[in-house]
C-alpha atoms as a PDB file:
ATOM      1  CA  UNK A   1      23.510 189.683  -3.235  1.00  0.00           C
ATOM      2  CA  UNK A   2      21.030 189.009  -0.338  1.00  0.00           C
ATOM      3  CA  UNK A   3      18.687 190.209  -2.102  1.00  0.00           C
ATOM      4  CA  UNK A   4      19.388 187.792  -5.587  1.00  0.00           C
ATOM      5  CA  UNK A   5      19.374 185.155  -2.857  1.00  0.00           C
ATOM      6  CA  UNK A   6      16.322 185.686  -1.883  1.00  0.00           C
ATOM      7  CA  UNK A   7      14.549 185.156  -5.102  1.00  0.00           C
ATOM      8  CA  UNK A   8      16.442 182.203  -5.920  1.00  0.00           C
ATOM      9  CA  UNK A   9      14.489 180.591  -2.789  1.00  0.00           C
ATOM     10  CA  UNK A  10      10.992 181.886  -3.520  1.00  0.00           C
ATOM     11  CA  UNK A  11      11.951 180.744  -7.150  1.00  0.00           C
ATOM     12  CA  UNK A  12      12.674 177.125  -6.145  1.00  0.00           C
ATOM     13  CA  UNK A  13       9.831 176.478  -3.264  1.00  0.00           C
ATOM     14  CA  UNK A  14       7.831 177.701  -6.146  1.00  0.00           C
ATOM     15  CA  UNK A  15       8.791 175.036  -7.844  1.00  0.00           C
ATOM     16  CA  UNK A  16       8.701 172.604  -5.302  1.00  0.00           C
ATOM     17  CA  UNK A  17       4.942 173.725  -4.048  1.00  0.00           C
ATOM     18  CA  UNK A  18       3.701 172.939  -7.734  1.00  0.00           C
ATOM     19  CA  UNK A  19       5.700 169.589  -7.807  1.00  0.00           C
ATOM     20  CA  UNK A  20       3.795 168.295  -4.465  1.00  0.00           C
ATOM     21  CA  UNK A  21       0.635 169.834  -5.464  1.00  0.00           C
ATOM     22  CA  UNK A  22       0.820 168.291  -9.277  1.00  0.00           C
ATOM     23  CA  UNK A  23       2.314 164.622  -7.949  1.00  0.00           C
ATOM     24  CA  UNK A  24      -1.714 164.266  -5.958  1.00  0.00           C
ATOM     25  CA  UNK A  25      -3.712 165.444  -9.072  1.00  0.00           C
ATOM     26  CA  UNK A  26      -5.303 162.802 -11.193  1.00  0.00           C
ATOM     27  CA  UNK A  27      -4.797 162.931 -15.001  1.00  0.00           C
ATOM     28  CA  UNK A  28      -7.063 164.989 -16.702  1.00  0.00           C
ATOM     29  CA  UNK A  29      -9.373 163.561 -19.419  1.00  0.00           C
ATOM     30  CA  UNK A  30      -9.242 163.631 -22.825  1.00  0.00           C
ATOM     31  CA  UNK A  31      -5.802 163.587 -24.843  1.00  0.00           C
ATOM     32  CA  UNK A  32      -4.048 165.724 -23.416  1.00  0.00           C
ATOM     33  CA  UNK A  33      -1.021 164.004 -21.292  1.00  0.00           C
ATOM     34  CA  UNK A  34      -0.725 167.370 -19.461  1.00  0.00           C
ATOM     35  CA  UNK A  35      -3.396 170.202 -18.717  1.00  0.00           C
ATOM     36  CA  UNK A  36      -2.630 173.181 -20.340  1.00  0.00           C
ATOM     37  CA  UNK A  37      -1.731 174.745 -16.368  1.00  0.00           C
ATOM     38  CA  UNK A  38       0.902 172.047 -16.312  1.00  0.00           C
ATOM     39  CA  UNK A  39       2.189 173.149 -19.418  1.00  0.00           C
ATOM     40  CA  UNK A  40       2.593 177.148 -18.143  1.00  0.00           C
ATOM     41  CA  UNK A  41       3.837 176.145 -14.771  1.00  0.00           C
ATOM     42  CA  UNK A  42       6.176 173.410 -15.528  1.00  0.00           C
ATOM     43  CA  UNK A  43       7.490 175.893 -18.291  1.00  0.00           C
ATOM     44  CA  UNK A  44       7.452 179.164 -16.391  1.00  0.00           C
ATOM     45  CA  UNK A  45       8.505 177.816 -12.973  1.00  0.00           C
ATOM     46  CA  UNK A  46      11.512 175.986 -13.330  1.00  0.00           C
ATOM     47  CA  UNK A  47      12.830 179.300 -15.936  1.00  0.00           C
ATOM     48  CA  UNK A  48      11.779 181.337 -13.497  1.00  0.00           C
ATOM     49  CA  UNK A  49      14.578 179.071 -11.454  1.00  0.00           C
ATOM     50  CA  UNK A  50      16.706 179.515 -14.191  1.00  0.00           C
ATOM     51  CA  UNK A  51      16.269 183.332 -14.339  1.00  0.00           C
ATOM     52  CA  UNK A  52      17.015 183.070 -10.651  1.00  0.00           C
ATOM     53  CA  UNK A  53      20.515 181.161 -10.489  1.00  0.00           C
ATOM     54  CA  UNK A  54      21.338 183.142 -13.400  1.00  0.00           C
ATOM     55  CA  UNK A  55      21.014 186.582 -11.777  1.00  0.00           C
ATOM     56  CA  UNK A  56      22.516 185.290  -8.670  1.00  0.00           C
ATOM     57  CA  UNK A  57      25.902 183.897 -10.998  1.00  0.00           C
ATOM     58  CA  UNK A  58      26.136 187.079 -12.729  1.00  0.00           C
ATOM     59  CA  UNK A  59      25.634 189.268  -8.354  1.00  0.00           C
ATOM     60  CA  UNK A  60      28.180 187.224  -7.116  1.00  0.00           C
ATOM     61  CA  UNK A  61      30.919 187.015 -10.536  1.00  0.00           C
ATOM     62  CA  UNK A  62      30.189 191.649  -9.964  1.00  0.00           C
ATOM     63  CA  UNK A  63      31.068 190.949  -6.020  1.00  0.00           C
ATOM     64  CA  UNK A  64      33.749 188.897  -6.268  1.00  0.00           C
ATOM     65  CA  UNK A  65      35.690 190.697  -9.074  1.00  0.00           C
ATOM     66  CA  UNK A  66      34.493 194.086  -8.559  1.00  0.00           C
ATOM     67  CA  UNK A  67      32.881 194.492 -11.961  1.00  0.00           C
ATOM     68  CA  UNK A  68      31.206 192.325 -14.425  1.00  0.00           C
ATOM     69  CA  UNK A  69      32.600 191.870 -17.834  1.00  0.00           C
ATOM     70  CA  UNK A  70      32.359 189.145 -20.710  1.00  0.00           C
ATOM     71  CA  UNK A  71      35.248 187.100 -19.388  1.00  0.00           C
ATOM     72  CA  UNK A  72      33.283 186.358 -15.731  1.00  0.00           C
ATOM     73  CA  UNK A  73      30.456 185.849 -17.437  1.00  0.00           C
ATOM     74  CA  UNK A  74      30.994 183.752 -20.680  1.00  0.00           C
ATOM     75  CA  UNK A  75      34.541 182.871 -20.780  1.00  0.00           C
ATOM     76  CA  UNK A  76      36.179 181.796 -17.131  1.00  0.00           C
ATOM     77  CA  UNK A  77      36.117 178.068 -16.500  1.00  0.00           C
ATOM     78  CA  UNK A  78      33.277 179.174 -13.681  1.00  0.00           C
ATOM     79  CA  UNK A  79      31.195 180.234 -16.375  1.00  0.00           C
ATOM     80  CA  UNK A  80      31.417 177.267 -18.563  1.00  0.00           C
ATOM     81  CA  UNK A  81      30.739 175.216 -15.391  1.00  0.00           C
ATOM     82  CA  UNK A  82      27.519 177.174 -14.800  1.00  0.00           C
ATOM     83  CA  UNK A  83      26.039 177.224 -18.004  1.00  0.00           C
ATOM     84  CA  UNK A  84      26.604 173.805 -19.163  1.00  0.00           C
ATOM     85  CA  UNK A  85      24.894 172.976 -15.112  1.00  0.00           C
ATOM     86  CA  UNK A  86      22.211 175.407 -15.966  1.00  0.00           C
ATOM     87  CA  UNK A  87      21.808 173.355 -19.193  1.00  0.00           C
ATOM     88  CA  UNK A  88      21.673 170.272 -18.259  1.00  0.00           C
ATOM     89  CA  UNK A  89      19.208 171.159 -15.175  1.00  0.00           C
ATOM     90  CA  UNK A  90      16.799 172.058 -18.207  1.00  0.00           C
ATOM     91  CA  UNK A  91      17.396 169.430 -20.039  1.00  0.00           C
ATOM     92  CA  UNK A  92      17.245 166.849 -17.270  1.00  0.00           C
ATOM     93  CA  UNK A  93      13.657 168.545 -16.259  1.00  0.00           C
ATOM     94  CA  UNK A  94      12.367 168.513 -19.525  1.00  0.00           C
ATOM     95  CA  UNK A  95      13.297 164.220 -19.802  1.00  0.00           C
ATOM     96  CA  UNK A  96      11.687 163.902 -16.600  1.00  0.00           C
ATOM     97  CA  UNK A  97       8.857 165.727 -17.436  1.00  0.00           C
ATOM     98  CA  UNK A  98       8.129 163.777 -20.928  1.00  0.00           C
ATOM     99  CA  UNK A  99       8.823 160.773 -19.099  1.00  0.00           C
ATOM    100  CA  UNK A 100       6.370 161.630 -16.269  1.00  0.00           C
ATOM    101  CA  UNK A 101       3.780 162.574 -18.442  1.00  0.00           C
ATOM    102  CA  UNK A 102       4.173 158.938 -20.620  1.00  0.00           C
ATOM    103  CA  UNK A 103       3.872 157.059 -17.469  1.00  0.00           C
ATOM    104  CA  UNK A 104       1.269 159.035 -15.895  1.00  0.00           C
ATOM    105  CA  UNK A 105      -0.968 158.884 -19.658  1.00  0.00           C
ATOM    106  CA  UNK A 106      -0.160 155.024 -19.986  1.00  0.00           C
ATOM    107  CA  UNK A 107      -3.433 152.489 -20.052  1.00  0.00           C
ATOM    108  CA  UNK A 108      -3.196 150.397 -17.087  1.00  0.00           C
ATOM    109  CA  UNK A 109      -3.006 147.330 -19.655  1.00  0.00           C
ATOM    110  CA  UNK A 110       0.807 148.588 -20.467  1.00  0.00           C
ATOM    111  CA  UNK A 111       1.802 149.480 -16.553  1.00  0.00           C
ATOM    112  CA  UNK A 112       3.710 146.300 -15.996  1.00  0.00           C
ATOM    113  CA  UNK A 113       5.498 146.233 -20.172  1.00  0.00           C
ATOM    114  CA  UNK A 114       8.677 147.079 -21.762  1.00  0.00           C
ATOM    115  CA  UNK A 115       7.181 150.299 -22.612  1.00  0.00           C
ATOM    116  CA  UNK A 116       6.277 151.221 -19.217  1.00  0.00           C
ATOM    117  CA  UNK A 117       9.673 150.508 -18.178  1.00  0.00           C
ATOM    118  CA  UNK A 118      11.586 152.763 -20.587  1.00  0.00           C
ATOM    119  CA  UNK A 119       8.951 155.717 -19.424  1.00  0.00           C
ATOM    120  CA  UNK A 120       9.809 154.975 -15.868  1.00  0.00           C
ATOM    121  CA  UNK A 121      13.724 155.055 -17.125  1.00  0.00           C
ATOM    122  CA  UNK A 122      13.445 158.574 -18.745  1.00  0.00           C
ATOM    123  CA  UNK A 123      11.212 159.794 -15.902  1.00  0.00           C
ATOM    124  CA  UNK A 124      13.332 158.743 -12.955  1.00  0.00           C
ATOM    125  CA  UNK A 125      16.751 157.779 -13.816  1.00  0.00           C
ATOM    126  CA  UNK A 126      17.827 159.406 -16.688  1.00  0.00           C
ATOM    127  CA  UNK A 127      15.767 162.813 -15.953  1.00  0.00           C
ATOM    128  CA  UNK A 128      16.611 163.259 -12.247  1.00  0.00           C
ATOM    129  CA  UNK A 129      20.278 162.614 -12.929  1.00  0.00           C
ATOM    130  CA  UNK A 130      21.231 164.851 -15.660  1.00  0.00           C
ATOM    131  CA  UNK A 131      18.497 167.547 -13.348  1.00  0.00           C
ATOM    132  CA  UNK A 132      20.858 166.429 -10.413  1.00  0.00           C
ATOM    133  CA  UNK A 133      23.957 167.158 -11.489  1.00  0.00           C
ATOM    134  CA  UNK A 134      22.820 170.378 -13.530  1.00  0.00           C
ATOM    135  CA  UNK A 135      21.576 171.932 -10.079  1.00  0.00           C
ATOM    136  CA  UNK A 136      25.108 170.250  -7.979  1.00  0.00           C
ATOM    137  CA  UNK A 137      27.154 172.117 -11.271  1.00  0.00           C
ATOM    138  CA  UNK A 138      25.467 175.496 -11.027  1.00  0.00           C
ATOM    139  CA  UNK A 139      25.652 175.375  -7.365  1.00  0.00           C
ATOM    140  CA  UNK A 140      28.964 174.559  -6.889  1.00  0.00           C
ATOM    141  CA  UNK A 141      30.563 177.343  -9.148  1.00  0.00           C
ATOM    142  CA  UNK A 142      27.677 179.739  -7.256  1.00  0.00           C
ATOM    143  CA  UNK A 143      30.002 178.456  -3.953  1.00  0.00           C
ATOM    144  CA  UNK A 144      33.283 178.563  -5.442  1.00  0.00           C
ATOM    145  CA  UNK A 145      32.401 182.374  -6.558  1.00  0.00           C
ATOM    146  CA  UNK A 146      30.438 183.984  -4.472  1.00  0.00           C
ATOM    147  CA  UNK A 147      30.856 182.641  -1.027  1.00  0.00           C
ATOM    148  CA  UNK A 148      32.519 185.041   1.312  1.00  0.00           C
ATOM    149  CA  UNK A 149      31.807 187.817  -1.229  1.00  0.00           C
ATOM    150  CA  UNK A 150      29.266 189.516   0.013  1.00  0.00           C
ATOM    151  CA  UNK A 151      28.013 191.383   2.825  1.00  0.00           C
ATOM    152  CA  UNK A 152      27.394 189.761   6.175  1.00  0.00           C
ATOM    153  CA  UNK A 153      23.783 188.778   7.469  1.00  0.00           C
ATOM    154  CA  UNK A 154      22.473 188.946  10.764  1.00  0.00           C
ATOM    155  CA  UNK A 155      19.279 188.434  12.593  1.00  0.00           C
ATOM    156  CA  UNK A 156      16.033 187.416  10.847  1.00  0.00           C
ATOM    157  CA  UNK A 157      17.506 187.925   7.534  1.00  0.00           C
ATOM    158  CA  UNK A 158      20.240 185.455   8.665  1.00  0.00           C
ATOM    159  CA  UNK A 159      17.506 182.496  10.120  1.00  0.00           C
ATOM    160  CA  UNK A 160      15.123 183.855   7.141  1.00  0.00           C
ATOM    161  CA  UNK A 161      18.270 182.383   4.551  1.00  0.00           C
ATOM    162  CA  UNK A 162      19.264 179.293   7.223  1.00  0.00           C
ATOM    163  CA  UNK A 163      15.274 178.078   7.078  1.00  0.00           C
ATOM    164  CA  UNK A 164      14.917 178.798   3.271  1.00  0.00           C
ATOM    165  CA  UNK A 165      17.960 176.555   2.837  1.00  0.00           C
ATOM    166  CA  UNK A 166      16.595 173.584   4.598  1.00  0.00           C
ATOM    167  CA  UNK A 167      12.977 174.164   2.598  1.00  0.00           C
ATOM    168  CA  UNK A 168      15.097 174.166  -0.944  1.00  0.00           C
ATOM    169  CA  UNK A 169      18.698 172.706  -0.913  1.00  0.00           C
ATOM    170  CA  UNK A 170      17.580 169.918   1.713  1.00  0.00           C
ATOM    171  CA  UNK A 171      14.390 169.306   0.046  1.00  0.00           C
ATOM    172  CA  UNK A 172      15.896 168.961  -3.369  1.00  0.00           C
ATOM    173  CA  UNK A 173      18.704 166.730  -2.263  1.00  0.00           C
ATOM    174  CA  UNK A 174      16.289 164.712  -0.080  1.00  0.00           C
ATOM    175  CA  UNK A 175      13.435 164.376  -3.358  1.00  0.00           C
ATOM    176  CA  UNK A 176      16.540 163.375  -5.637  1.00  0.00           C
ATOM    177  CA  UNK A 177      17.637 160.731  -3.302  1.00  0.00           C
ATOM    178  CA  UNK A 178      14.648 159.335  -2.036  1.00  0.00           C
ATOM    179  CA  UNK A 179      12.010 160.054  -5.012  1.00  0.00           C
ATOM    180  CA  UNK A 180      14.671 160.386  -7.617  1.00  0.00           C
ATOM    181  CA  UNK A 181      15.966 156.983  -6.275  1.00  0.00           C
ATOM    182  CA  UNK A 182      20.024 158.909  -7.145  1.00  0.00           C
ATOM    183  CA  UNK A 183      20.863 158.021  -3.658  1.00  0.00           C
ATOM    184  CA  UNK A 184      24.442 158.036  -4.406  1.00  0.00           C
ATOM    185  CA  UNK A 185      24.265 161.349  -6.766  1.00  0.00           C
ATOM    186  CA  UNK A 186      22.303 162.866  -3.643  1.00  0.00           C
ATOM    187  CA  UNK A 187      24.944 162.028  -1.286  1.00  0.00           C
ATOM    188  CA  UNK A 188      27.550 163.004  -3.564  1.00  0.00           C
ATOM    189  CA  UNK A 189      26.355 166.209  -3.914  1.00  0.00           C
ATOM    190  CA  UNK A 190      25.735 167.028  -0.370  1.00  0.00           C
ATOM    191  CA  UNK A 191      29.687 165.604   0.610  1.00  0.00           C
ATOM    192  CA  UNK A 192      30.713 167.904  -2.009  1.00  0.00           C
ATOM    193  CA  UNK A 193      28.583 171.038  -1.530  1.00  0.00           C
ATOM    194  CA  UNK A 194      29.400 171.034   2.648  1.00  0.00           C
ATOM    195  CA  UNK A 195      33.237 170.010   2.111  1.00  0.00           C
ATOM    196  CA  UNK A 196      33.910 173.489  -0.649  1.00  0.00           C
ATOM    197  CA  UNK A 197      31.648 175.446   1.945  1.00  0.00           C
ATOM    198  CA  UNK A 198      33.496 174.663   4.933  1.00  0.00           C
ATOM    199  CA  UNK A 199      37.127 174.693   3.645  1.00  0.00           C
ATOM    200  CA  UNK A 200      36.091 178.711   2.061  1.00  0.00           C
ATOM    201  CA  UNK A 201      34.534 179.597   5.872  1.00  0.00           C
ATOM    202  CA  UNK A 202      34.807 178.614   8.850  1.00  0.00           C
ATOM    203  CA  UNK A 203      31.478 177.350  10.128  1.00  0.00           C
ATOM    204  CA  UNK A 204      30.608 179.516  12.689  1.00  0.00           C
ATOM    205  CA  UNK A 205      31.150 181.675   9.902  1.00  0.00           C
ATOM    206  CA  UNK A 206      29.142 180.039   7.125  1.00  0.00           C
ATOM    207  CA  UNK A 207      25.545 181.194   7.751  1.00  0.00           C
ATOM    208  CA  UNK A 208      26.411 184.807   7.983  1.00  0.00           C
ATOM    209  CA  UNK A 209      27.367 184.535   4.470  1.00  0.00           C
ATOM    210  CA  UNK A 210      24.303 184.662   2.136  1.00  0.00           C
ATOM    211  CA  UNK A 211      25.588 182.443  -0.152  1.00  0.00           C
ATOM    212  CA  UNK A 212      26.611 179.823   2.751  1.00  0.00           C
ATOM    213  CA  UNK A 213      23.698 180.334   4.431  1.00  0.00           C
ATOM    214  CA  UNK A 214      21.736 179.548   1.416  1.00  0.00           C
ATOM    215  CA  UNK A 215      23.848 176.140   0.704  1.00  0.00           C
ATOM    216  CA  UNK A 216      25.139 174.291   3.563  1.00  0.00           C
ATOM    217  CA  UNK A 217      22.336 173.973   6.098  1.00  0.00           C
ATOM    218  CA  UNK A 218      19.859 172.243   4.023  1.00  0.00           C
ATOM    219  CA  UNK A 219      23.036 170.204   1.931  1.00  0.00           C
ATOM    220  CA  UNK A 220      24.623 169.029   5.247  1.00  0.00           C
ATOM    221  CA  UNK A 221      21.639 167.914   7.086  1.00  0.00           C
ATOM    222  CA  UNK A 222      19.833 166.538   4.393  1.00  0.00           C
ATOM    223  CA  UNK A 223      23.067 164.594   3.389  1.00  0.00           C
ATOM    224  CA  UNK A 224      23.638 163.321   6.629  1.00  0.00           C
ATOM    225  CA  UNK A 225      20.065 162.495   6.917  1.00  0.00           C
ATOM    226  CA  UNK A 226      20.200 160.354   3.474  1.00  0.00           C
ATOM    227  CA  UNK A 227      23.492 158.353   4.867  1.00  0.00           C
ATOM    228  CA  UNK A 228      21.846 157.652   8.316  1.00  0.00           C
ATOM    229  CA  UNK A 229      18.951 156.566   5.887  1.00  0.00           C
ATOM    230  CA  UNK A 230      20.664 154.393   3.744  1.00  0.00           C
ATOM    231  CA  UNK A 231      22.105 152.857   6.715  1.00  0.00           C
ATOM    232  CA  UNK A 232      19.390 152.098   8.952  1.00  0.00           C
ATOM    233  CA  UNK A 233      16.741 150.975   5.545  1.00  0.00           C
ATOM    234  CA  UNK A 234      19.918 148.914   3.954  1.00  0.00           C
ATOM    235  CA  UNK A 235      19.414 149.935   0.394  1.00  0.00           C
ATOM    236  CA  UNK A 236      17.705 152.566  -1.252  1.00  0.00           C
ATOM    237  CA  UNK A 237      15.332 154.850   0.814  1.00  0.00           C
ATOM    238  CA  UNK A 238      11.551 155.144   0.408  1.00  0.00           C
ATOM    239  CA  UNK A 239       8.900 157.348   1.450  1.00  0.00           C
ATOM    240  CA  UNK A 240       7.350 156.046   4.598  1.00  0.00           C
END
């Protein structure tokens, strides 16, 4: 499991490091909206995600049963859960991504028109929230399942999983909030996460758990960081 773990964070800073890098790059000329590298690494990088919280759903349905079989992996209500999440997280990306791409390809004449608006819809409202509640659905069941499952972790492996949460749950929840402008899907989602984590394990038991210590760290602090947020700014967050 700690291994399937693992992967799923070197599968989502991934993505992450291409987001930041791609959100400073000017649009290329010509007619394409998107270089063709966009194209394979907004493709391959958020399946390679996919691939990732798949394999990790299918590790911890084995641990927690015992065995895999169609049921755990097609049929329970977990599994429903998970793939309609892991569904909608594509589907949310790709709407975000065709929305991005509009608004990024649009003539500065058209920045301030209807047009531009309904881009900016797709790109940040509709696309982060179907995205955000994909990745809260597939994460959740991931929880539910596999937390307290497997095999304790200790030592660097334990602050290796503790750290990668922070750089991946607490960044997502933190870009979804603030960037995303979901501030209440965001917060939502980090209430939820911590409260499921916390009532399975205790929390000085939490982090030794792979699947704990890759959820509630970065969830809980980056939730409590959005409400302080909110608070302090009065409305909706922005980058400073």
């Amino acid at each position: 499991m700690a291994r399937s773990v693992f992967w799923l964070i070197i599968s989502l800073l991934a993505w992450e490091a291409y987001q930041v890098i791609r959100a400073k790059a000017e649009l290329p000329p010509g007619s394409w909206a998107l270089p063709p590298v966009d194209l394979v690494f907004l493709v391959l990088l958020p399946a390679f995600a996919a691939f990732a919280f798949t394999r990790l759903f299918l590790v911890v349905s084995q641990s927690a049963r015992g065995t895999l079989n169609v049921y755990a992996t097609i049929s329970s209500p977990f599994a429903w859960i998970f793939w309609i999440g892991l569904s909608m997280g594509m589907i949310g990306h790709g709407v975000h991504l065709a929305g991005d791409a509009l608004q990024r390809a649009l003539p500065e004449v058209f920045a301030q028109g209807e047009f531009a608006a309904k881009t900016a819809f797709l790109a940040s409202d509709v696309g982060y929230l179907v995205l955000g509640i994909g990745f809260f659905l597939v994460s959740l069941v991931i929880l539910l399942v596999g937390q307290g499952a497997g095999q304790e972790i200790s030592g660097p492996e334990r602050l290796l999983f503790v750290l990668g949460s922070l750089a991946t749950y607490g960044f997502v929840i933190l870009y979804l909030g603030v960037e995303g402008r979901q501030i209440i899907l965001a917060i939502a989602v980090s209430v939820i996460l911590s409260a499921v984590s916390l009532w399975s394990l205790p929390p000085s038991e939490v982090t030794r758990d792979p699947i704990g210590a890759l959820i509630l760290p970065g969830t809980f602090l980056a939730g409590a960081a959005l409400i302080v947020w909110t608070v302090v700014v009065g409305g909706q967050p922005t980058w400073p």
